[in-house]
C-alpha atoms as a PDB file:
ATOM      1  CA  UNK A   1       0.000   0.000   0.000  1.00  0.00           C
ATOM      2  CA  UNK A   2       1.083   3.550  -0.581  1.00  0.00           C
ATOM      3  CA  UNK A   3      -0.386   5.810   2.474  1.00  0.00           C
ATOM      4  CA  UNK A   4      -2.123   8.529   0.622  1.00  0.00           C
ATOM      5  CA  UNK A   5      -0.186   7.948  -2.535  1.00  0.00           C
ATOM      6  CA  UNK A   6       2.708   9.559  -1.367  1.00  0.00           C
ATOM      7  CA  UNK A   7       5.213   7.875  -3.679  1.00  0.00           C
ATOM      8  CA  UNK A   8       6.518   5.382  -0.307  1.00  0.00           C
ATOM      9  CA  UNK A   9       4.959   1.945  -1.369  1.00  0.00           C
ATOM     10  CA  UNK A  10       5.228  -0.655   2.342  1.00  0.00           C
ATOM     11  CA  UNK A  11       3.271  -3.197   3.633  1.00  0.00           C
ATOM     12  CA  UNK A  12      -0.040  -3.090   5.860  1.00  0.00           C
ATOM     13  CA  UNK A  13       1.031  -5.195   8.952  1.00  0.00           C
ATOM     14  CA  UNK A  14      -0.259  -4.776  12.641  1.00  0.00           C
ATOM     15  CA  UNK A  15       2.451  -3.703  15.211  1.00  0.00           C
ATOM     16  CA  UNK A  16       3.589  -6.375  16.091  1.00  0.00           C
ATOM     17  CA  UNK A  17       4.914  -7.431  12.762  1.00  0.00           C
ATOM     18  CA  UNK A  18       2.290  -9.511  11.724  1.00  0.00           C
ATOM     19  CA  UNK A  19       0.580  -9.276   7.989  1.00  0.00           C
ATOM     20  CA  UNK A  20      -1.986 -10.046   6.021  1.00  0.00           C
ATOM     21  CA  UNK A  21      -0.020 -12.264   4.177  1.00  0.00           C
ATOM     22  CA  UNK A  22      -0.881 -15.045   1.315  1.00  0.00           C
ATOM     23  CA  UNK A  23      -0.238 -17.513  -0.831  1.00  0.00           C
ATOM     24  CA  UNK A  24      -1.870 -15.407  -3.741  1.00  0.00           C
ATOM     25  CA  UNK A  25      -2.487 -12.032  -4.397  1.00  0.00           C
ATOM     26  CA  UNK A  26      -5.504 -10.872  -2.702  1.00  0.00           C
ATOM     27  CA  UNK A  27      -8.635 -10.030  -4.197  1.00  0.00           C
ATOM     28  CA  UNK A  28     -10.191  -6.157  -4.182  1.00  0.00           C
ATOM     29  CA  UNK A  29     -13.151  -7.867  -1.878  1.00  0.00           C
ATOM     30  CA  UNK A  30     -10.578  -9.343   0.554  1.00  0.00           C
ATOM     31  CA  UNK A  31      -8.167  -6.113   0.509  1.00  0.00           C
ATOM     32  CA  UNK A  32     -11.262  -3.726   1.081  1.00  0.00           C
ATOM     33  CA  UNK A  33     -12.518  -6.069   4.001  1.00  0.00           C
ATOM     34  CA  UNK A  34      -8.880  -5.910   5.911  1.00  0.00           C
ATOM     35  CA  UNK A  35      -8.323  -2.191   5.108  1.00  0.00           C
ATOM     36  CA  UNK A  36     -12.124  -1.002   5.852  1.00  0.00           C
ATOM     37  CA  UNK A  37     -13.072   2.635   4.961  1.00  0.00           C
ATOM     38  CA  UNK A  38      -9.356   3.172   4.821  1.00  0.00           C
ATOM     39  CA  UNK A  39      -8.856   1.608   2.076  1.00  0.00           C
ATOM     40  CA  UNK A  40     -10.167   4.802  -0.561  1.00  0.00           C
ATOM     41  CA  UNK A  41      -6.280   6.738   1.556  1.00  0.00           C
ATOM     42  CA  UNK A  42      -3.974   3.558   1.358  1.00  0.00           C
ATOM     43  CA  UNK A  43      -3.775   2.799  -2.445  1.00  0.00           C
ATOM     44  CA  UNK A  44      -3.893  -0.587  -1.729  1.00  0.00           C
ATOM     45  CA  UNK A  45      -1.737  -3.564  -4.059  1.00  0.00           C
ATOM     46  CA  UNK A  46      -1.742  -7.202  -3.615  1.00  0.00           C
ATOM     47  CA  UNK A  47       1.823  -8.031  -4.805  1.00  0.00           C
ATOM     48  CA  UNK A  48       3.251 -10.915  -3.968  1.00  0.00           C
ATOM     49  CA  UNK A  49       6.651 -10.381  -2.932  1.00  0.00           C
ATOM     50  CA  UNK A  50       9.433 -13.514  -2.341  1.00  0.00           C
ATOM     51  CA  UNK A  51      11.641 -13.914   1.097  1.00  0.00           C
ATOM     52  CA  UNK A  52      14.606 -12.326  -0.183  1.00  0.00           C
ATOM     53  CA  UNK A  53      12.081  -9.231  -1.197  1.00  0.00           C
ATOM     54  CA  UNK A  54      10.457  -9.336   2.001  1.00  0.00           C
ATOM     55  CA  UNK A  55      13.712  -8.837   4.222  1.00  0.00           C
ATOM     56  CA  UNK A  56      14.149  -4.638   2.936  1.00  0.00           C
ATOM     57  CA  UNK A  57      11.416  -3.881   4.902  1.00  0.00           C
ATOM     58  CA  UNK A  58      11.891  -2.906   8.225  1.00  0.00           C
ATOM     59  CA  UNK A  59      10.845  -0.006   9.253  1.00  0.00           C
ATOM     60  CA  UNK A  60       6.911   0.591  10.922  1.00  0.00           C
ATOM     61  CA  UNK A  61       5.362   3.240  10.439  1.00  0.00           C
ATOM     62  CA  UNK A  62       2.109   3.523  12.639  1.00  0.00           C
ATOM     63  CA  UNK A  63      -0.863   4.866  11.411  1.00  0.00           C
ATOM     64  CA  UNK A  64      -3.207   7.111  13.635  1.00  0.00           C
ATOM     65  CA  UNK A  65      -6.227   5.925  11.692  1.00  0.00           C
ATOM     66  CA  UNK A  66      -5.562   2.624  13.367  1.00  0.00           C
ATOM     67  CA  UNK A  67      -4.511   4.352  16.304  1.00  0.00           C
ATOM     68  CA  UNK A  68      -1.336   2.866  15.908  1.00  0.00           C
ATOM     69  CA  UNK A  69      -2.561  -0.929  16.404  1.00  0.00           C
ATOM     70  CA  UNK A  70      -1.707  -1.416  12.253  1.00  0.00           C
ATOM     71  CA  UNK A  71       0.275   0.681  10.277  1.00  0.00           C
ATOM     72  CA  UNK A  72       3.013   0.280   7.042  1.00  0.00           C
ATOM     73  CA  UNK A  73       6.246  -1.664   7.049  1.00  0.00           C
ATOM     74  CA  UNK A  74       8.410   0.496   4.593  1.00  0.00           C
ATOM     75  CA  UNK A  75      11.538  -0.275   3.393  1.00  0.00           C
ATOM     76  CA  UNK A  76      15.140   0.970   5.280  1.00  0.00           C
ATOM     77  CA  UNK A  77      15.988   4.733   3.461  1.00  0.00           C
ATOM     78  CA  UNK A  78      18.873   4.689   1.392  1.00  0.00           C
END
């Protein structure tokens, strides 16, 4: 997901590291019923994205429209 489209793409995980994850891309039904209303803010993707892909993200960003309880796993800045 991209928070607001603001060019930072992450991943929508709760805070304690845990995602929505699967073994296929998920569907616009199944993203819009894990996101909620917020979905229409995140710019939601399913991508599917392989181990080696999955270990540049590290960094959680909360989000206050969750307050805090799920927010976006972003990658490390360069």
């Amino acid at each position: 997901m991209d928070w607001c489209s603001r060019g930072h793409r992450g991943i929508f995980a709760r805070n304690d590291g845990e995602a929505f994850s699967s073994e296929n891309e998920h569907t616009e039904d199944e993203i819009e019923n894990i996101l909620d209303p917020f979905y229409l803010v995140l710019s939601p993707q399913s991508i599917l994205l392989s181990e080696e892909e999955l270990k540049a993200y590290h960094r959680f960003v909360p989000l206050s429209e969750y307050s805090g309880a799920y927010g976006v796993v972003l990658k490390d800045s360069p």
